[in-house]
C-alpha atoms as a PDB file:
ATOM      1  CA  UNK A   1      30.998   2.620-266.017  1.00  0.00           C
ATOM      2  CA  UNK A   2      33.259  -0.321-265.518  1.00  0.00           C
ATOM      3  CA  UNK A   3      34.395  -2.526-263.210  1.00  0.00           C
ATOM      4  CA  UNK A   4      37.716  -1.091-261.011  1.00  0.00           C
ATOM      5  CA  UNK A   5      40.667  -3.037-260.549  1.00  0.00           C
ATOM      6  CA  UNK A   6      43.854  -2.002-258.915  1.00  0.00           C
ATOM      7  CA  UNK A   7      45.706   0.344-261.832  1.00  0.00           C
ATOM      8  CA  UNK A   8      42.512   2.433-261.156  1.00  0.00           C
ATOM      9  CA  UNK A   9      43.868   3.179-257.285  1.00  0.00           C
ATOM     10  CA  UNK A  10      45.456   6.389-258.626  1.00  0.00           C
ATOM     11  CA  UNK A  11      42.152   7.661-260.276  1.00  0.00           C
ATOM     12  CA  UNK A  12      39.770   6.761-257.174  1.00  0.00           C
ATOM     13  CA  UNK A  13      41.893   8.449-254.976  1.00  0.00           C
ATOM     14  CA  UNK A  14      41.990  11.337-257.073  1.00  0.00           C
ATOM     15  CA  UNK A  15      38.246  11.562-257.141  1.00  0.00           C
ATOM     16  CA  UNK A  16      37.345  10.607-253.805  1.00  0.00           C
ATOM     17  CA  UNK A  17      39.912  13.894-252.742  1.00  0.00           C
ATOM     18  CA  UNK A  18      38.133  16.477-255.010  1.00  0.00           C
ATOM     19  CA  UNK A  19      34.412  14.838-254.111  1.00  0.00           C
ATOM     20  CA  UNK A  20      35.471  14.745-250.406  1.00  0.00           C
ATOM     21  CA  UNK A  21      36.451  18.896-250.612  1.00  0.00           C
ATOM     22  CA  UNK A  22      33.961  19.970-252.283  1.00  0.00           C
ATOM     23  CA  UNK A  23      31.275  18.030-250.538  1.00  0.00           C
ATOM     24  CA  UNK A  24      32.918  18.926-246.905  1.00  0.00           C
ATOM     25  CA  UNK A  25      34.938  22.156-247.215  1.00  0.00           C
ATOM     26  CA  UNK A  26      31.711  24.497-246.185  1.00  0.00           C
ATOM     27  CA  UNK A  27      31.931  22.851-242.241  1.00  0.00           C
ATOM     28  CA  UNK A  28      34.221  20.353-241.547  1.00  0.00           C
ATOM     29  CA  UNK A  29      37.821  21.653-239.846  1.00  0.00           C
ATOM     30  CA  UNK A  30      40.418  22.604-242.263  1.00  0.00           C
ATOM     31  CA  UNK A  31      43.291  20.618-240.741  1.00  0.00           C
ATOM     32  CA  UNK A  32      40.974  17.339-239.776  1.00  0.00           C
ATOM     33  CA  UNK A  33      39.879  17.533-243.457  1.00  0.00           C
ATOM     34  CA  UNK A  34      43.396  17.758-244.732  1.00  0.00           C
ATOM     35  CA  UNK A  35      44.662  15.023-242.342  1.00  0.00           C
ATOM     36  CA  UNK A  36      41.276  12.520-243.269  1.00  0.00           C
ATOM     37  CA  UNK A  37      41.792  13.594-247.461  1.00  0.00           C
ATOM     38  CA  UNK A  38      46.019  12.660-246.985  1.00  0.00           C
ATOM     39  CA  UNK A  39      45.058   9.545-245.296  1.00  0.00           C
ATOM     40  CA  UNK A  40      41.422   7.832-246.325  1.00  0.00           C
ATOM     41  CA  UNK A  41      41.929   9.071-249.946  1.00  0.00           C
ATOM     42  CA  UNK A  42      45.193   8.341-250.514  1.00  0.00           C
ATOM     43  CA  UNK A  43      46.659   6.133-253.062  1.00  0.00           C
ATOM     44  CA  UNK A  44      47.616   3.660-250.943  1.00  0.00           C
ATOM     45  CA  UNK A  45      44.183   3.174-249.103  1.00  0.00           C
ATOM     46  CA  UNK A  46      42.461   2.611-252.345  1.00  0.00           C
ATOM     47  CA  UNK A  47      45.242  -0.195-253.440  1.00  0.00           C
ATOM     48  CA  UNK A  48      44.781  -1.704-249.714  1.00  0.00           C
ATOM     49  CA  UNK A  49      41.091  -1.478-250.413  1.00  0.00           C
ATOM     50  CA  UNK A  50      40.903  -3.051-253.893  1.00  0.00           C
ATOM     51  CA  UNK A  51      43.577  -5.541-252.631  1.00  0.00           C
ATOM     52  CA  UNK A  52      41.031  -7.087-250.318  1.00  0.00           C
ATOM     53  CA  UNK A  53      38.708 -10.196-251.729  1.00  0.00           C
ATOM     54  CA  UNK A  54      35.708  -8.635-250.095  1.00  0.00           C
ATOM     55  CA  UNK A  55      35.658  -5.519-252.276  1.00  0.00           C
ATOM     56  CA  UNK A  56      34.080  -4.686-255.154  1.00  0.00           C
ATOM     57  CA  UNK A  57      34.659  -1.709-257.098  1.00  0.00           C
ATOM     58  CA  UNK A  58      33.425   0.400-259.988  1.00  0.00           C
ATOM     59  CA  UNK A  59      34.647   3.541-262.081  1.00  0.00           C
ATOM     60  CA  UNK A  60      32.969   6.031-264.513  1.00  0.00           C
ATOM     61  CA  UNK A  61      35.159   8.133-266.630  1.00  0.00           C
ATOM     62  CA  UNK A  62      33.983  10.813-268.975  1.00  0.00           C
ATOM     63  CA  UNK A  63      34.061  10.072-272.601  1.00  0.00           C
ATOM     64  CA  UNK A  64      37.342  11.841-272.841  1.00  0.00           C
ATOM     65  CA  UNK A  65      38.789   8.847-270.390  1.00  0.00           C
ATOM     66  CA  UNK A  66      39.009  11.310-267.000  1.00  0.00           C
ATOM     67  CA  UNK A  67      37.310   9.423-263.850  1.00  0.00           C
ATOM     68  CA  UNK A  68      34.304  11.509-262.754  1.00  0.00           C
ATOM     69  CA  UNK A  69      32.720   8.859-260.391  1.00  0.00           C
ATOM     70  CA  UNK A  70      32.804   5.788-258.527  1.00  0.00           C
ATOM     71  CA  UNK A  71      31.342   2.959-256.331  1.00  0.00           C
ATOM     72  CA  UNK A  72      32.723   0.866-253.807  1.00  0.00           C
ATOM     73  CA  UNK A  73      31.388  -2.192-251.682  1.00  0.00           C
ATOM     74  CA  UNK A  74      32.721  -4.404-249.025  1.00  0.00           C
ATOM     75  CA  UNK A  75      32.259  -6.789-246.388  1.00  0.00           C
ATOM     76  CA  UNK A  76      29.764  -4.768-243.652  1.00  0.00           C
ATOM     77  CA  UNK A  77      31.823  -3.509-240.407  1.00  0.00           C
ATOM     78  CA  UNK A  78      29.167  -0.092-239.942  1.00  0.00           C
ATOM     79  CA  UNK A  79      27.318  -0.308-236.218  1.00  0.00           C
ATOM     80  CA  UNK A  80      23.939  -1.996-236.420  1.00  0.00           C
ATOM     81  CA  UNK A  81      25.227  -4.180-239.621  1.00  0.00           C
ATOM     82  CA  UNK A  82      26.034  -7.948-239.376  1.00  0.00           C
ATOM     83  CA  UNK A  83      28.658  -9.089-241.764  1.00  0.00           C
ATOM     84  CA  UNK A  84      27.280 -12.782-242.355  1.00  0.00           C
ATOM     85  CA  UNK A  85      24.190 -10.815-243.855  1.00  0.00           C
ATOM     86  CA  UNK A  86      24.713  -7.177-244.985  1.00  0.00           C
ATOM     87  CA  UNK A  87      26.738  -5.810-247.430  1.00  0.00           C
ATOM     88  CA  UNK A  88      28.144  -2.233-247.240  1.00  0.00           C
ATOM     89  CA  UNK A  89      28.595   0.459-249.563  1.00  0.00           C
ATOM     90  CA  UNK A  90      31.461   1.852-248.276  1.00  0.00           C
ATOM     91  CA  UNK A  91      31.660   4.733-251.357  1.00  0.00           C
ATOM     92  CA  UNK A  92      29.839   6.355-253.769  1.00  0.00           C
ATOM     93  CA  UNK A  93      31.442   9.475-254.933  1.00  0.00           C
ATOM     94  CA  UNK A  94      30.893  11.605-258.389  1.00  0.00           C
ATOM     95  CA  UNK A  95      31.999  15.261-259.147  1.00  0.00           C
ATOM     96  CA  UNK A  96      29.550  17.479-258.617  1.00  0.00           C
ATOM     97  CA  UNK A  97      29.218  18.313-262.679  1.00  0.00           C
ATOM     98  CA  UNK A  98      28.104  14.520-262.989  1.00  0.00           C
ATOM     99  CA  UNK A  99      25.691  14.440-260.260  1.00  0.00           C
ATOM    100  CA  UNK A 100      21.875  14.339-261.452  1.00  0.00           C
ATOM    101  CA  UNK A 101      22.716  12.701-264.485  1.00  0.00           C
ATOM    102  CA  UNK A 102      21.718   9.371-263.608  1.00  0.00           C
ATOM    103  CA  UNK A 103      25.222   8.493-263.056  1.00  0.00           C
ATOM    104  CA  UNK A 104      24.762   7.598-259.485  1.00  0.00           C
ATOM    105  CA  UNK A 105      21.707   5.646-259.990  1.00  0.00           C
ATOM    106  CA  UNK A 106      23.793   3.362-262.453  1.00  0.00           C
ATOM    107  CA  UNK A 107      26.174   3.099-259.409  1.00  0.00           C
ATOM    108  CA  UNK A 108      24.057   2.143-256.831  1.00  0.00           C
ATOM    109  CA  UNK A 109      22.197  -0.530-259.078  1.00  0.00           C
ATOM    110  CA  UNK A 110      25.718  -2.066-259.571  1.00  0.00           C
ATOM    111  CA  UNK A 111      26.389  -2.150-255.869  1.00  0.00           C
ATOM    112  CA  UNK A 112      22.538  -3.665-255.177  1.00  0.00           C
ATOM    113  CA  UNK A 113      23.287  -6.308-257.812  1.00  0.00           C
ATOM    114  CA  UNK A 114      26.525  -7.270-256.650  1.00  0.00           C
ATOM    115  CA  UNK A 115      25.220  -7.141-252.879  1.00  0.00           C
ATOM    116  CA  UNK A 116      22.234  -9.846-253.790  1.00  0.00           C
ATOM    117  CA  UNK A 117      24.719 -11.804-255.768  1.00  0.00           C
ATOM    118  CA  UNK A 118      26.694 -12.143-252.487  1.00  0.00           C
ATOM    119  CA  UNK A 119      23.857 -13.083-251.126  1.00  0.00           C
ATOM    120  CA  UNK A 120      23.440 -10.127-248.655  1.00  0.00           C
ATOM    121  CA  UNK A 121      20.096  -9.478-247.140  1.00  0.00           C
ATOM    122  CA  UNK A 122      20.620  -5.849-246.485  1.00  0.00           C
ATOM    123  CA  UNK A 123      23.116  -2.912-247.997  1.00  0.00           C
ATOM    124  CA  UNK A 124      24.074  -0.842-245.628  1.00  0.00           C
ATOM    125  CA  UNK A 125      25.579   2.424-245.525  1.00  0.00           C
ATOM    126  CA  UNK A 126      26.809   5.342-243.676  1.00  0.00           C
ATOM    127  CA  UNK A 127      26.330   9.256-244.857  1.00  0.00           C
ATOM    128  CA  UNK A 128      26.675  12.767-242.763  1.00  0.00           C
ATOM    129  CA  UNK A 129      23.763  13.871-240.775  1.00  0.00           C
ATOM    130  CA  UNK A 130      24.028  17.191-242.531  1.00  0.00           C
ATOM    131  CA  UNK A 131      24.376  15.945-246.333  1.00  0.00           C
ATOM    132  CA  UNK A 132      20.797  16.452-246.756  1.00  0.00           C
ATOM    133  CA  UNK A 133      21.590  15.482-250.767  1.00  0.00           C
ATOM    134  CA  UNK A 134      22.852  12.406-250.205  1.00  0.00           C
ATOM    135  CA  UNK A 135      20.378  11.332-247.631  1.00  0.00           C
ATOM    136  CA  UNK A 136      16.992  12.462-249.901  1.00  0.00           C
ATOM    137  CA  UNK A 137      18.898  10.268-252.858  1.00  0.00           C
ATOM    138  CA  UNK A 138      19.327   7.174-250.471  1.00  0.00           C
ATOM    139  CA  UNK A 139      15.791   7.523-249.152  1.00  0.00           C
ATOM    140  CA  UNK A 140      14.729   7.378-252.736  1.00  0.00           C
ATOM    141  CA  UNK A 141      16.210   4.513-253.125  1.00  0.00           C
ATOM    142  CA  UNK A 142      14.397   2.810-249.697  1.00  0.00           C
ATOM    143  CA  UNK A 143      17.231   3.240-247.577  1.00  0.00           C
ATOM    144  CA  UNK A 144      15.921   3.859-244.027  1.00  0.00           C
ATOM    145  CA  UNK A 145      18.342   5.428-240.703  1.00  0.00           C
ATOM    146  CA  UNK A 146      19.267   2.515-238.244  1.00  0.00           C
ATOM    147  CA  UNK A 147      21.433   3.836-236.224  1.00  0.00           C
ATOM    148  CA  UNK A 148      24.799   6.644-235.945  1.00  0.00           C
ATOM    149  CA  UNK A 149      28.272   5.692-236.551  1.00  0.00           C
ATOM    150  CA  UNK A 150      31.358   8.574-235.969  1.00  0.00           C
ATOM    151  CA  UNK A 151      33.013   9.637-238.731  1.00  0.00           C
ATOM    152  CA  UNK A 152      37.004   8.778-238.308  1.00  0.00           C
ATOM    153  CA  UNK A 153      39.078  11.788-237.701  1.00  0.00           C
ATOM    154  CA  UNK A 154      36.178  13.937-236.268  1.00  0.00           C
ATOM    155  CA  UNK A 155      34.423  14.950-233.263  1.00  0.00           C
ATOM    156  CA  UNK A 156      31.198  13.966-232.226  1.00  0.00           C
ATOM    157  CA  UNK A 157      29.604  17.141-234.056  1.00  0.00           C
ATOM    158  CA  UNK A 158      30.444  15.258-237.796  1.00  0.00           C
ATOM    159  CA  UNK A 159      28.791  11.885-237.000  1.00  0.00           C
ATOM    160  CA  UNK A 160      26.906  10.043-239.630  1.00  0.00           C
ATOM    161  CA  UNK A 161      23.892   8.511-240.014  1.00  0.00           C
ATOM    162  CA  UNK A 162      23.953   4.535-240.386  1.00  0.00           C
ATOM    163  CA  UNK A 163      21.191   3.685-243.244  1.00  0.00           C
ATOM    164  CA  UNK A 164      20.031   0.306-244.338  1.00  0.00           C
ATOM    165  CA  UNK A 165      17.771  -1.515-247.699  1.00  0.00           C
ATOM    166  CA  UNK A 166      16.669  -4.426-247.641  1.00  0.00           C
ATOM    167  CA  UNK A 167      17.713  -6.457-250.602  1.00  0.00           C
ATOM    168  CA  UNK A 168      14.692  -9.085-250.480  1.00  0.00           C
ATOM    169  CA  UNK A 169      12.808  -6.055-251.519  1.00  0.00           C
ATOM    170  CA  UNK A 170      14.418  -4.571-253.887  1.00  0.00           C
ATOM    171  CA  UNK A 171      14.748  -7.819-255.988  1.00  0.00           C
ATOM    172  CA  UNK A 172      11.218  -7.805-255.470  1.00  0.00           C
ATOM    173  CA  UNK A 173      10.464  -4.897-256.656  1.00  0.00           C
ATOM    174  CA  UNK A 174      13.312  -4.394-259.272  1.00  0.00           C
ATOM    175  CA  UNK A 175      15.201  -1.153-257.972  1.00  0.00           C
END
């Protein structure tokens, strides 16, 4: 894992595609897939992304050098959030081989750290109601559901749950 910088646009958005498919292929509408895949993981909206001085970014590549993961946090704009105190974690995405490996774990640590040394009082987050995987793993991690955001591109039926942690606790505690 290492920080991202902007030559890494290419590989995020190559990642974020495949994680996106796999993840949402089984129930989201073909063409609104297609259209939110061309657009929200697209080359371009990971350089306009990493170009911004609110976002932080990491990458994990397999030994071999091919990106298998990443993590991404900015400046909090998610319903219930407050951008003079939260932070948000706008991504974290890793191919489905790499998932349980401890990988994400290492991700979200990186994001926690980065969102106390901004000195956010919260991470915030959004995830689909029906990702049931993702929300057990943020739970885990004491992320509790504040409120519902929609998901751009969709209708109503593929809205996502807004999730928050408070960071005063989780210096506390150490996760």
């Amino acid at each position: 894992m290492r920080a991202a910088t902007m030559a890494d646009a290419r590989a995020l958005a190559l990642v974020g595609a495949a994680t996106f498919l796999e993840t949402f292929a089984n129930d989201h509408p073909g063409e609104a897939l297609v259209a939110f895949t061309q657009t929200h993981h697209s080359i371009a909206y990971y350089e306009a992304l990493l170009g911004q001085p609110t976002t932080s970014a990491w990458i994990v590549e397999h030994d071999a050098g091919a990106p298998v993961g990443y993590a991404i946090v900015v400046a909090a704009s998610l319903p219930g959030s407050d951008p003079a105190t939260d932070a948000e974690l706008k991504r974290i995405y890793m191919l489905s081989k790499w998932q349980g490996t401890g990988i994400g774990r290492a991700l979200i640590e990186a994001v926690e750290a980065e969102a106390v040394a901004r000195g956010a009082k919260r991470l915030v987050l959004s995830v689909y109601t029906k990702n049931e995987k993702a929300i057990r793993f943020y739970g885990a991690r004491g992320f509790e559901t504040i409120g519902r955001a929609m998901f751009p591109g969709f209708s109503e039926a593929f809205s996502d749950f807004v999730m928050a942690k408070r960071l005063d606790e989780a210096v506390a505690t150490g996760s």
